[in-house]
N, C-alpha and C. Protein backbone atom coordinates (compact mmCIF):
# COMPACT_ATOMS: atom_id res chain seq x y z
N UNK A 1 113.47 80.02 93.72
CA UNK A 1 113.23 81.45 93.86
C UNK A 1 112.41 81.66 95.12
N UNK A 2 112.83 82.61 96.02
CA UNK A 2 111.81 83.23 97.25
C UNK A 2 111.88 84.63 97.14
N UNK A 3 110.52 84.87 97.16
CA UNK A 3 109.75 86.41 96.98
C UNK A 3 109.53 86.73 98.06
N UNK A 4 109.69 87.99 98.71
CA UNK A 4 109.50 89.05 100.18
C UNK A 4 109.00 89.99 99.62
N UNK A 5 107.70 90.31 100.35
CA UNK A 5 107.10 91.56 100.23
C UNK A 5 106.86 92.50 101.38
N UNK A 6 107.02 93.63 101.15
CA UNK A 6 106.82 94.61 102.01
C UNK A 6 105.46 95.12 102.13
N UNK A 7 104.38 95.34 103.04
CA UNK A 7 103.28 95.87 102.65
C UNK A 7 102.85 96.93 103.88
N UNK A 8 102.03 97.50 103.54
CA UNK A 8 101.33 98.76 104.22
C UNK A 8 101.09 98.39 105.62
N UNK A 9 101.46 98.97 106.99
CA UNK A 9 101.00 98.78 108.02
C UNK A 9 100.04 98.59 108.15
N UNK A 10 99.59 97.37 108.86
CA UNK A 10 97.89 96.95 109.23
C UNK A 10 97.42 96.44 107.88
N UNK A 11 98.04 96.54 106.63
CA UNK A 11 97.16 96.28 105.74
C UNK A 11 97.92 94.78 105.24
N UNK A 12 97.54 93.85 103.75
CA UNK A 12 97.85 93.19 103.06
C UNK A 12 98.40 94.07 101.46
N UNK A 13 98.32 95.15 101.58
CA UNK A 13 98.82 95.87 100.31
C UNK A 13 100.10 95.96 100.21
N UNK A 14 100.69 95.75 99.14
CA UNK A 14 101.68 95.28 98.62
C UNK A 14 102.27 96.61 98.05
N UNK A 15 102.99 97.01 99.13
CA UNK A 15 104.18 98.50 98.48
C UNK A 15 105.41 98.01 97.60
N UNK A 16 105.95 97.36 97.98
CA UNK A 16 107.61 96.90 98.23
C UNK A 16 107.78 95.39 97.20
N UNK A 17 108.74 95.06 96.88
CA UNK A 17 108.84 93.72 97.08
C UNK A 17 110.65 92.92 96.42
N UNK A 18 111.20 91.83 96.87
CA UNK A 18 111.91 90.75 95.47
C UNK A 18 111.71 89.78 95.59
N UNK A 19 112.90 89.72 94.91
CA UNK A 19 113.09 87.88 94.82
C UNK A 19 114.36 87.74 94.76
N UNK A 20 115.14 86.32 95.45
CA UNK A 20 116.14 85.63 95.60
C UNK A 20 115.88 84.83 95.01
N UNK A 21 117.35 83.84 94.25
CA UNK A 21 117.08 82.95 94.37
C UNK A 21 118.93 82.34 93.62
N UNK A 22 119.56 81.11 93.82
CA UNK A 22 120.70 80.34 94.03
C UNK A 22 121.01 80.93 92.53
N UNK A 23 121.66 81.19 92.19
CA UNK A 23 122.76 81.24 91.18
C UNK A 23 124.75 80.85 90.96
N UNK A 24 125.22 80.96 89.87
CA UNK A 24 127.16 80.53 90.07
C UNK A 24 127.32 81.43 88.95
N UNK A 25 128.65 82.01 89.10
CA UNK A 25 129.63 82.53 88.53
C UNK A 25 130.43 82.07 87.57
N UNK A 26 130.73 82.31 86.63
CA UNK A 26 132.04 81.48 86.16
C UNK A 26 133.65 82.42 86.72
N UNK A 27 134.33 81.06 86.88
CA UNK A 27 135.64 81.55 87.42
C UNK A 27 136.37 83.00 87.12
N UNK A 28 136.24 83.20 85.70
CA UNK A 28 137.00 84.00 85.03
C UNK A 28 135.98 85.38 84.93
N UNK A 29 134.67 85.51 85.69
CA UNK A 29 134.38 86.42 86.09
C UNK A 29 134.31 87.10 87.17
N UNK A 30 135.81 86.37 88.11
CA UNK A 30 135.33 86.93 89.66
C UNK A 30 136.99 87.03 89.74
N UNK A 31 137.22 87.98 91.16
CA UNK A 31 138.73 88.13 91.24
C UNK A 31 140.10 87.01 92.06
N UNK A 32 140.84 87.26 91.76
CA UNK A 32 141.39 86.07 92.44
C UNK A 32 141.04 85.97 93.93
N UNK A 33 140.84 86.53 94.50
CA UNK A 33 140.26 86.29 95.98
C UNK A 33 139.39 84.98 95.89
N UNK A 34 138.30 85.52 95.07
CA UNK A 34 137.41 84.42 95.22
C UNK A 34 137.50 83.42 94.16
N UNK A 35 138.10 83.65 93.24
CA UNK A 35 138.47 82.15 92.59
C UNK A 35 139.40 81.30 93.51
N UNK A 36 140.14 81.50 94.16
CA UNK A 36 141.01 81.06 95.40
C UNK A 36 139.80 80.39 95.86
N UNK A 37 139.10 81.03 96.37
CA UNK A 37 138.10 80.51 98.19
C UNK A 37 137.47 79.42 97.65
N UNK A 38 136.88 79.51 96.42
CA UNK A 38 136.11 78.53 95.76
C UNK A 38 136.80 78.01 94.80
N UNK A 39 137.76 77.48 94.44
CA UNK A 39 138.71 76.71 93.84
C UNK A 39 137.88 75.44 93.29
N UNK A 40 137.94 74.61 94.18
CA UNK A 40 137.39 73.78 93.99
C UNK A 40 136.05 73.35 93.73
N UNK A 41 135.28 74.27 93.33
CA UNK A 41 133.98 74.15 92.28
C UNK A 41 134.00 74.47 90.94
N UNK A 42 133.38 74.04 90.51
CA UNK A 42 133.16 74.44 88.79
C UNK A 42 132.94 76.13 88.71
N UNK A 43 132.05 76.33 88.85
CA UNK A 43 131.45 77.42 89.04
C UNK A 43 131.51 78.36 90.71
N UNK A 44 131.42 79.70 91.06
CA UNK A 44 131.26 80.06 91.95
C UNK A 44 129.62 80.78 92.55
N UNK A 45 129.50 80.11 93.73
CA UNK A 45 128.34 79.98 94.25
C UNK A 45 128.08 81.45 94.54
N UNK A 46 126.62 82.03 94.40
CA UNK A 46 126.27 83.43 94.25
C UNK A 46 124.13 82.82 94.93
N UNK A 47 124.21 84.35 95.74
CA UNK A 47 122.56 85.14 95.31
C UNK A 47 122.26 85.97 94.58
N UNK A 48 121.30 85.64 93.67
CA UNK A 48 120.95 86.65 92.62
C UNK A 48 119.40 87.55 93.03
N UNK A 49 119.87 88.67 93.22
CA UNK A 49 118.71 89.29 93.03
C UNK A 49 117.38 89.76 91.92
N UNK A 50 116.97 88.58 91.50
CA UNK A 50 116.12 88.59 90.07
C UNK A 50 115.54 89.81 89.84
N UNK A 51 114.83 90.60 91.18
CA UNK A 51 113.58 91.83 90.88
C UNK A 51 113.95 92.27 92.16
N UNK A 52 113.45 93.77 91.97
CA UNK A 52 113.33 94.46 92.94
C UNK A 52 111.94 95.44 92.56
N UNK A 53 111.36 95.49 93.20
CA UNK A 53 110.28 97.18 93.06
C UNK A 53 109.86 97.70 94.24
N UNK A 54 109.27 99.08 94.26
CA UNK A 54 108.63 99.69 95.22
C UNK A 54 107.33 99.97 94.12
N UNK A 55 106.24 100.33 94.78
CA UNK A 55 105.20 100.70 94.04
C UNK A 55 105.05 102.46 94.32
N UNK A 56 104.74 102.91 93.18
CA UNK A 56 105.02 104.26 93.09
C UNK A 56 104.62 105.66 94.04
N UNK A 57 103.62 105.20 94.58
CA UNK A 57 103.32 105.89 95.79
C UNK A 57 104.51 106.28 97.02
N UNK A 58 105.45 105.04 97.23
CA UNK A 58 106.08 105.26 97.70
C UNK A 58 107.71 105.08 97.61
N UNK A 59 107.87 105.44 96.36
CA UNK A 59 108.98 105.97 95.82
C UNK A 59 109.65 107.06 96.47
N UNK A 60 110.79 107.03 96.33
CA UNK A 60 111.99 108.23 97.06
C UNK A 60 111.87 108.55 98.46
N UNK A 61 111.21 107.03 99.26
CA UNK A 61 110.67 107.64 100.76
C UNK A 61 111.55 106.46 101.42
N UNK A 62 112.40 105.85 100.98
CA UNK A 62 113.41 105.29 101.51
C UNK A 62 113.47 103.71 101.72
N UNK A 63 111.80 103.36 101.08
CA UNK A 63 111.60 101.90 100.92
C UNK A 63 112.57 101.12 100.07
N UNK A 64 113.06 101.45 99.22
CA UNK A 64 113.73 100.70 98.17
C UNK A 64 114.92 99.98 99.17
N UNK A 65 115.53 101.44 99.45
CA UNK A 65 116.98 101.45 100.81
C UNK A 65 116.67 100.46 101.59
N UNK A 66 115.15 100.22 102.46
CA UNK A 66 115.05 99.31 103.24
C UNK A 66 115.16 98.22 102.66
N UNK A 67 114.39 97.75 101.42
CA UNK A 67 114.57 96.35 100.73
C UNK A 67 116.33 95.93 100.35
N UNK A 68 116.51 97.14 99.99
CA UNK A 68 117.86 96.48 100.38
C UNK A 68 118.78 96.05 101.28
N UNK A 69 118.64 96.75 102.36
CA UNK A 69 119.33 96.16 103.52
C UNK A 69 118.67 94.49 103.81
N UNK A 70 117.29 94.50 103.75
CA UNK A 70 116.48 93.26 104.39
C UNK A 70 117.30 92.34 103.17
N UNK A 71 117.75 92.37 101.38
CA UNK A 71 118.41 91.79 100.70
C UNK A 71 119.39 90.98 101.52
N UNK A 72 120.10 92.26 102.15
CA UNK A 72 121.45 91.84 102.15
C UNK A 72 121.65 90.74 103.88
N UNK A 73 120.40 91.24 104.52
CA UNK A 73 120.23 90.19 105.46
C UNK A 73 120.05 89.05 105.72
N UNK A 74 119.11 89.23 104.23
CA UNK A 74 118.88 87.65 103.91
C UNK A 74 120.29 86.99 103.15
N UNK A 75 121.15 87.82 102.18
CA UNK A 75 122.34 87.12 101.61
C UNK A 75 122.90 86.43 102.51
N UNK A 76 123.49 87.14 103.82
CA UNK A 76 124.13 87.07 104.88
C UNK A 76 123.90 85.72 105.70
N UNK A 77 122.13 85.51 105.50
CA UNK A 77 121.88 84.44 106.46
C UNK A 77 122.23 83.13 105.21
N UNK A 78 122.27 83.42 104.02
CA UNK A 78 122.27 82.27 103.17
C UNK A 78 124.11 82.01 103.25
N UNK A 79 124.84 82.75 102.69
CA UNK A 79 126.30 82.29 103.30
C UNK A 79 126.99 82.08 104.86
N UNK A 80 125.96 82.47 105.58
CA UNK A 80 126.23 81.49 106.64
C UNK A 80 125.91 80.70 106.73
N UNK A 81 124.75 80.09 106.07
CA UNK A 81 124.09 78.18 106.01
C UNK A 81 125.35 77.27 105.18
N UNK A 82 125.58 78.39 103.88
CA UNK A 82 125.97 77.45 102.34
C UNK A 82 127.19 78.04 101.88
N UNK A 83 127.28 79.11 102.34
CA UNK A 83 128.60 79.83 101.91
C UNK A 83 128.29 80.44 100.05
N UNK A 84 128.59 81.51 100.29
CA UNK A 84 128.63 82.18 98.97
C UNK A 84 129.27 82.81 98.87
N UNK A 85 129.57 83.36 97.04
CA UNK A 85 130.60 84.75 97.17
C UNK A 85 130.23 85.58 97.13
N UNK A 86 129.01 85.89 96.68
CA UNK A 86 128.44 87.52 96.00
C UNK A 86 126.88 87.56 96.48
N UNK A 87 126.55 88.63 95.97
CA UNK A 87 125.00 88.96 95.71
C UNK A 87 125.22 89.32 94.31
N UNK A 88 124.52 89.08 93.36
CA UNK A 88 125.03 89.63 91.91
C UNK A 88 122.95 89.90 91.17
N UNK A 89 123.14 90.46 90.23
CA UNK A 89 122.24 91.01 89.72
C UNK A 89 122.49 91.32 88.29
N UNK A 90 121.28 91.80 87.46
CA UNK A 90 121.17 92.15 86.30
C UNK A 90 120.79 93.79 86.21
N UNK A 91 121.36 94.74 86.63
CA UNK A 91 120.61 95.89 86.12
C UNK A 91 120.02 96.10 84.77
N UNK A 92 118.63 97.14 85.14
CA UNK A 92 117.93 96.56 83.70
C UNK A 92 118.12 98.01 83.12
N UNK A 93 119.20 99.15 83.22
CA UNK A 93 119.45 99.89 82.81
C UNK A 93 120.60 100.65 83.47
N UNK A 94 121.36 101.97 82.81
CA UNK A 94 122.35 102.87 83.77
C UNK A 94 121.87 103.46 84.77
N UNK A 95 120.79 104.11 84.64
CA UNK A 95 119.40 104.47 85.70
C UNK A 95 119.55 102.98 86.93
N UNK A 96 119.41 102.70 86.65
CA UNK A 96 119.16 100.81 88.10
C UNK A 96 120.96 100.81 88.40
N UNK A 97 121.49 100.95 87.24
CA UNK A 97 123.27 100.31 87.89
C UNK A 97 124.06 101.70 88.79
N UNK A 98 123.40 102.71 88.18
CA UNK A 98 124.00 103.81 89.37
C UNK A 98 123.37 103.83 90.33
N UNK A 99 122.34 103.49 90.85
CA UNK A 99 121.34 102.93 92.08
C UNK A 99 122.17 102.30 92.93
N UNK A 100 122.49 100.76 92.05
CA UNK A 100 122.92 99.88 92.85
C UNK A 100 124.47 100.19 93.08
N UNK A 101 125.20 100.93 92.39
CA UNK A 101 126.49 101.51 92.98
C UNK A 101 126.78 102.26 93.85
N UNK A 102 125.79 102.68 94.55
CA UNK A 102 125.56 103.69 95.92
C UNK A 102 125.61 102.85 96.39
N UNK A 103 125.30 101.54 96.57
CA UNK A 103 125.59 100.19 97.38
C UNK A 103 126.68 99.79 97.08
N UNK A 104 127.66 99.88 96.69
CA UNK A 104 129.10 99.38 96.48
C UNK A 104 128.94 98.46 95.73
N UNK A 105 127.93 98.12 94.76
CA UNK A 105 127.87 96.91 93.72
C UNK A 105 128.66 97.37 92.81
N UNK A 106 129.44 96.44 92.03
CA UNK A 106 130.63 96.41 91.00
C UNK A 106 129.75 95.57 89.79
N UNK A 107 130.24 96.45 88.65
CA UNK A 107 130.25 95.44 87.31
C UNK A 107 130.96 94.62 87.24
N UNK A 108 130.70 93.26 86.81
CA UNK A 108 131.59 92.44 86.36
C UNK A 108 132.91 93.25 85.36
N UNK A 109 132.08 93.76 84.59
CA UNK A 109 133.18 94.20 83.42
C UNK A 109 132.87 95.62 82.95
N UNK A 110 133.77 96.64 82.41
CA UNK A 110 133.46 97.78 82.61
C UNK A 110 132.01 98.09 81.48
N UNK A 111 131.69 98.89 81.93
CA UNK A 111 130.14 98.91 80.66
C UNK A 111 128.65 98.12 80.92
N UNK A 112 129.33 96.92 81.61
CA UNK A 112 127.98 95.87 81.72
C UNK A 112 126.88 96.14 82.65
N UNK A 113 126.03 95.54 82.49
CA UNK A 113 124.77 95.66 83.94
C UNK A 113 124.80 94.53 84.53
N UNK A 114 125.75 93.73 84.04
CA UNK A 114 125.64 92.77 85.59
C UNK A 114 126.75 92.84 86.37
N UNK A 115 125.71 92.93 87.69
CA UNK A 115 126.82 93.51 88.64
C UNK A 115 126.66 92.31 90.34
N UNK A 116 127.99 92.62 90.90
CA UNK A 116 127.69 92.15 92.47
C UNK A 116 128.40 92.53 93.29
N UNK A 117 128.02 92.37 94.44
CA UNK A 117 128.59 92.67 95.87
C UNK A 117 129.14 91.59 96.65
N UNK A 118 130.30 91.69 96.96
CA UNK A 118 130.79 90.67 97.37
C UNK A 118 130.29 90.38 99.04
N UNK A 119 130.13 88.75 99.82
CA UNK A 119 129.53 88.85 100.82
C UNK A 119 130.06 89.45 101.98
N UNK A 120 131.42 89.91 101.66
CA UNK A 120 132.16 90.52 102.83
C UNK A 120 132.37 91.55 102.88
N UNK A 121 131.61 92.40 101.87
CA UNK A 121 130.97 93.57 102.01
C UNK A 121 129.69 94.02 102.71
N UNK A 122 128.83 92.88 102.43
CA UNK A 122 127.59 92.71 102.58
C UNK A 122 127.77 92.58 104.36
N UNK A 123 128.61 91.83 104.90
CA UNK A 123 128.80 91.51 106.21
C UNK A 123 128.82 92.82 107.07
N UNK A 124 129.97 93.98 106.11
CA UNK A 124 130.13 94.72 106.80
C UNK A 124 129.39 95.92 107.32
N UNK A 125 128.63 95.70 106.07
CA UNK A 125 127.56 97.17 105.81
C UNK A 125 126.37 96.41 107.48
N UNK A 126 126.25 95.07 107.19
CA UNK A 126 125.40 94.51 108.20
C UNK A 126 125.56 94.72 109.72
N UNK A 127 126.87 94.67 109.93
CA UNK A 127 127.61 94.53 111.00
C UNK A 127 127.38 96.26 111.30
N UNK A 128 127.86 97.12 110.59
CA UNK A 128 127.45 98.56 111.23
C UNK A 128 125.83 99.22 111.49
N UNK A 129 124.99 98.69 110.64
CA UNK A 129 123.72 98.62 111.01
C UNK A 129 123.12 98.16 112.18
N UNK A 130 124.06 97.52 112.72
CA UNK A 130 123.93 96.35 113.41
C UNK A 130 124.23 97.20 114.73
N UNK A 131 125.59 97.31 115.07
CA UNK A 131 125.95 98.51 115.65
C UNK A 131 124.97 99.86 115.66
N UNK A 132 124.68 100.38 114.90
CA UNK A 132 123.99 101.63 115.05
C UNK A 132 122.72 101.65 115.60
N UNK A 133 121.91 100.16 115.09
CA UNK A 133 120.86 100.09 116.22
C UNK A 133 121.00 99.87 117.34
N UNK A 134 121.84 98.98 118.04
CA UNK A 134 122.75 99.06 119.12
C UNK A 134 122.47 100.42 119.90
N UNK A 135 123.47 101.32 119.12
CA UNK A 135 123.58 102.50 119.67
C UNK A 135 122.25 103.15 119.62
N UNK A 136 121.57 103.05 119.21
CA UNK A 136 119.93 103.38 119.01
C UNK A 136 119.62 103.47 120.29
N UNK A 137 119.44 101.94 120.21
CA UNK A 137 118.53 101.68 121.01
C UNK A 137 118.71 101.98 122.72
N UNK A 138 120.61 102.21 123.42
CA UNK A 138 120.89 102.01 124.19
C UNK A 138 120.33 103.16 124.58
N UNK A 139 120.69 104.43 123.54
CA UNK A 139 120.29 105.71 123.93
C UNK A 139 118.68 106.31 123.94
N UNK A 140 117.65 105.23 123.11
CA UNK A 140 116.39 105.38 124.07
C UNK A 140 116.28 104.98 125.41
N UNK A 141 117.30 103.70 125.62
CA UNK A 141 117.09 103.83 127.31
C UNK A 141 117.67 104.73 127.91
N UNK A 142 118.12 105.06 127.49
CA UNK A 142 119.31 106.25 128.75
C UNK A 142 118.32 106.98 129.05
N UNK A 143 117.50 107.57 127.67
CA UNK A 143 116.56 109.13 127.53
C UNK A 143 115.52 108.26 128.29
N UNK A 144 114.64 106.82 128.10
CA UNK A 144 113.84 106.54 128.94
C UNK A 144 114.29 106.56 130.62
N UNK A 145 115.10 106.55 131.10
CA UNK A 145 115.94 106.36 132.30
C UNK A 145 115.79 107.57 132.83
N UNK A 146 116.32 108.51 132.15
CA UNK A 146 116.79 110.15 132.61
C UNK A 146 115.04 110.36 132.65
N UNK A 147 113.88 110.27 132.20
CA UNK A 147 112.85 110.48 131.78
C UNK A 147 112.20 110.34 133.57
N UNK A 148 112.49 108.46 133.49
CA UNK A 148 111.68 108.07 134.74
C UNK A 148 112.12 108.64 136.18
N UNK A 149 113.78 109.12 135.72
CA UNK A 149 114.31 109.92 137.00
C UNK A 149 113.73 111.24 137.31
N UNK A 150 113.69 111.68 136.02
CA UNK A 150 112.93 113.35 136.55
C UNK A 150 111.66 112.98 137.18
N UNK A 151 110.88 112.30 136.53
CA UNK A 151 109.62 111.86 137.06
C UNK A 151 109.76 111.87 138.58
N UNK A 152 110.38 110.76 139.07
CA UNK A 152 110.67 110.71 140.61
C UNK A 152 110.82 111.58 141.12
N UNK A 153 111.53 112.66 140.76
CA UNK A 153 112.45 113.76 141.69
C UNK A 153 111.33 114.61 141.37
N UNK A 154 110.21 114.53 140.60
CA UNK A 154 109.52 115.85 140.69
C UNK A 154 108.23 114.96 141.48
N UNK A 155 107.66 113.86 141.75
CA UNK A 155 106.74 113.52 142.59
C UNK A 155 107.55 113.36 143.87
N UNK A 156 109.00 113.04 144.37
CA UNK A 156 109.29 113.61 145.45
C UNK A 156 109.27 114.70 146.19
N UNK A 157 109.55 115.82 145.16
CA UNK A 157 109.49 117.20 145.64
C UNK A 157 107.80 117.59 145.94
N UNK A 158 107.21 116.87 145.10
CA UNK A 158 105.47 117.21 145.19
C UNK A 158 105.53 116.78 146.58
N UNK A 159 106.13 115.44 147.40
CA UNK A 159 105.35 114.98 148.56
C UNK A 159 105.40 116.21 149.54
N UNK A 160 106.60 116.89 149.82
CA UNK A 160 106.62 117.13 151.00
C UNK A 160 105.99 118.99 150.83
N UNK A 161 105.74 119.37 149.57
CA UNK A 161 104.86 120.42 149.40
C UNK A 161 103.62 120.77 150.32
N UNK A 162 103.42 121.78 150.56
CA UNK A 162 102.10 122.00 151.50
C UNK A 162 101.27 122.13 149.90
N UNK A 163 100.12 121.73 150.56
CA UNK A 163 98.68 121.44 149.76
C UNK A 163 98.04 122.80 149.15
N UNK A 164 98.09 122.99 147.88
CA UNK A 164 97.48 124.43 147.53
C UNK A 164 96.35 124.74 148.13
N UNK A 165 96.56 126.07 148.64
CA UNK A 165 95.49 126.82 149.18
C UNK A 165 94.06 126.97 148.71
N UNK A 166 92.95 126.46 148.62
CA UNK A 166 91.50 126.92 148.13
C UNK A 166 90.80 127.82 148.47
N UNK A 167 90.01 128.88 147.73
CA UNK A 167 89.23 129.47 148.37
C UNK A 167 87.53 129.30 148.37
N UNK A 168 86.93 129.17 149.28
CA UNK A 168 85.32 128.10 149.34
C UNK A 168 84.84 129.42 149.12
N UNK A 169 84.32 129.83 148.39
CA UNK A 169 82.84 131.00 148.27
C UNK A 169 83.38 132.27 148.11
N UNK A 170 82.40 133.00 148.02
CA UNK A 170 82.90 134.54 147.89
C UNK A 170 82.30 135.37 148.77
């Protein structure tokens, strides 16, 4: 099991937090795609997300959303070491499983709370995040760029200005 916590800027306080850690599937709970890919294991190789919390202060402010993406970053880096099929989980109620279905997590079976995301979902959601900071970021430089240009063009125009007029005394 490995635990990540999120905590307060500048501080050691503990807002956020989960845990990972190696779990398997049985065959006859996953679709033929991935009983195919993983054929040849007993079981199919999975990350389980044991816990998740935010601490209540900062509830509905978009921390949870972040722990999940950082989840799925970390899934991502683990099936690229070891290869996996899923991220899978236990919702601990309908309240937690309609949560995690805004994330495209699937029940195993209709009704149940255990649920997962397959990693090539997980790739993709990554891959456009991925992209969008991209695009983020290119367009603070542009705006920093266009920024340092006005700058110039208005201390150019300052040089060749005549010097404001003063008046000494009355």
């Amino acid at each position: 099991m490995r635990a990540f916590v999120a905590c307060e800027e500048g501080s050691r306080t503990v807002v956020g937090y989960y845990y990972l850690t190696a779990t398997s599937v049985e065959h006859e709970d996953v679709g033929l795609e991935a009983a195919v890919d993983f054929n040849q294991f007993n079981k199919i190789p999975a990350v389980y997300l044991g816990m998740i919390g935010v601490h209540t202060t900062y509830c509905r402010q978009g921390l949870g959303t972040e722990l999940m993406f950082d989840i799925f970053r970390q899934a991502e880096e683990v099936a690229n070491r070891v290869g996996i099929w899923a991220l899978t989980l236990d919702a601990v109620d309908e309240e937690a499983a309609a949560y995690y279905e805004r994330f495209d997590f699937q029940r195993f079976k209709p009704g149940s709370l255990e649920m997962y995301l397959p990693i090539d979902t997980i790739r993709a959601v990554n891959e456009t995040r991925r992209e969008a900071d991209e695009e983020a970021r290119l367009e603070a430089e542009r705006l920093l760029a266009e920024a340092a240009n006005e700058e110039a063009v208005d201390q150019q125009a300052g040089e060749g200005a005549p010097p404001a007029e003063r008046t000494i005394g009355a």
